[in-house]
Protein backbone atom coordinates (compact mmCIF):
# COMPACT_ATOMS: atom_id res chain seq x y z
CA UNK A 1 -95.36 2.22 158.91
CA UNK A 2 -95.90 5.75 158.59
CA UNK A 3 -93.85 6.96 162.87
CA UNK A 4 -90.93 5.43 160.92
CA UNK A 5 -90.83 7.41 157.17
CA UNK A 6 -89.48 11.10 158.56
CA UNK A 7 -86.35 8.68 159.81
CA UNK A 8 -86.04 6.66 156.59
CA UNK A 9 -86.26 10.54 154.68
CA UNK A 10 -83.65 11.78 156.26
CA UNK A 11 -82.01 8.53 156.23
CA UNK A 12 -82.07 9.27 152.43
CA UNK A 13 -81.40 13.01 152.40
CA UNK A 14 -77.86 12.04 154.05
CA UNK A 15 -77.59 9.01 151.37
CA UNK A 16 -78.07 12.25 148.74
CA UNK A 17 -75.49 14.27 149.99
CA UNK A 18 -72.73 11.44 150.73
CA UNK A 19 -73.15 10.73 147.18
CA UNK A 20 -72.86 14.28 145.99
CA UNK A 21 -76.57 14.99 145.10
CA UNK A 22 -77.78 18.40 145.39
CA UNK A 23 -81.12 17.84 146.85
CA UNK A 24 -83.98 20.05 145.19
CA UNK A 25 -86.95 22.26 146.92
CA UNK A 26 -88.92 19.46 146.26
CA UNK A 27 -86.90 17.43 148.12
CA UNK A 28 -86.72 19.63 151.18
CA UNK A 29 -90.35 20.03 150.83
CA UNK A 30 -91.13 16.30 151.39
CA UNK A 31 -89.18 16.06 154.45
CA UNK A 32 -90.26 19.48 155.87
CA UNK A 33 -94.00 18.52 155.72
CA UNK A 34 -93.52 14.55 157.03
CA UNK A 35 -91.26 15.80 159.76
CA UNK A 36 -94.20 18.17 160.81
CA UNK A 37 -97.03 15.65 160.42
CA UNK A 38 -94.65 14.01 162.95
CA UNK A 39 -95.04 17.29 164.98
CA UNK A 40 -91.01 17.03 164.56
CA UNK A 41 -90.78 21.19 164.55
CA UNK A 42 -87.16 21.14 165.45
CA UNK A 43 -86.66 19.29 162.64
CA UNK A 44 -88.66 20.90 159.91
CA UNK A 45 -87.14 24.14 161.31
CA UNK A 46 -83.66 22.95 160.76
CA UNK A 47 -84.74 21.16 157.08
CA UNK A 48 -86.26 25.08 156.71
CA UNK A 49 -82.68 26.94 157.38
CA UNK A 50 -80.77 24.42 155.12
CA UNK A 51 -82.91 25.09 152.31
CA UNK A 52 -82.79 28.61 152.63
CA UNK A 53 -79.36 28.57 152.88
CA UNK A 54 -78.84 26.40 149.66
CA UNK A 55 -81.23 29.46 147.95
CA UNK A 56 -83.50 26.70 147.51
CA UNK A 57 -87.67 28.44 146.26
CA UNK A 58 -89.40 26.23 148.80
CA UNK A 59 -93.21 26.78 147.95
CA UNK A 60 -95.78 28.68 150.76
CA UNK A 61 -96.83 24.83 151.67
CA UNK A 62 -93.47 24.27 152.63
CA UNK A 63 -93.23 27.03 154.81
CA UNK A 64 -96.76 26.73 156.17
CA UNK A 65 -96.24 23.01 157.33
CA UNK A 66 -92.72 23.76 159.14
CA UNK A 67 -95.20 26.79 160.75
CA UNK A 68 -98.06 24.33 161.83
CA UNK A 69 -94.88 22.01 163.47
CA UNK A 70 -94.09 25.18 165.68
CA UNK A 71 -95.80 24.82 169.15
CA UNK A 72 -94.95 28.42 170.51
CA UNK A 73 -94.98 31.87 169.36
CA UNK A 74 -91.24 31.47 170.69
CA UNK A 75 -90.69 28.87 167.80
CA UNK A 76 -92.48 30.32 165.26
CA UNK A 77 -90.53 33.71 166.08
CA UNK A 78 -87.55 31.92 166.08
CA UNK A 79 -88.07 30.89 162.34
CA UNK A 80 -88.83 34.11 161.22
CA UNK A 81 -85.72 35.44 162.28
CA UNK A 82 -84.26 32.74 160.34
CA UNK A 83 -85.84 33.52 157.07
């Protein structure tokens, strides 16, 4: 069921971090772009600011699909003051 996978992925992005795993860009990239097919911007935003903060090189893709999630200029300002 695909409404259910941005849950189970950050399901398993807490699972990684209990257990001491440094999640990579890749990793952050997955979740940013299901949580934004899921129109989850809040999300993807927030999966956004903890990559950059780990110094994580997320690709343009990433960053484009947390964009598309945004449904305001408000939101979409709001990450760029982020970044």
């Amino acid at each position: 069921e695909i409404a259910g996978q941005w849950q189970r992925a950050l399901v398993m992005l807490a699972e990684m971090q209990f257990r001491t795993l440094d999640p990579d860009a890749s990793t952050y990239g997955a979740l940013i772009a299901v949580c934004a097919q899921r129109e989850k911007w809040r999300l993807s935003l927030s999966l956004l600011s903890e990559a950059d903060q780990r110094r994580l090189d997320l690709s343009a893709i990433c960053i484009k699909a947390a964009v598309c999630a945004c449904r305001s200029t408000d939101q979409v300002l709001w990450l760029l003051t982020r970044m």
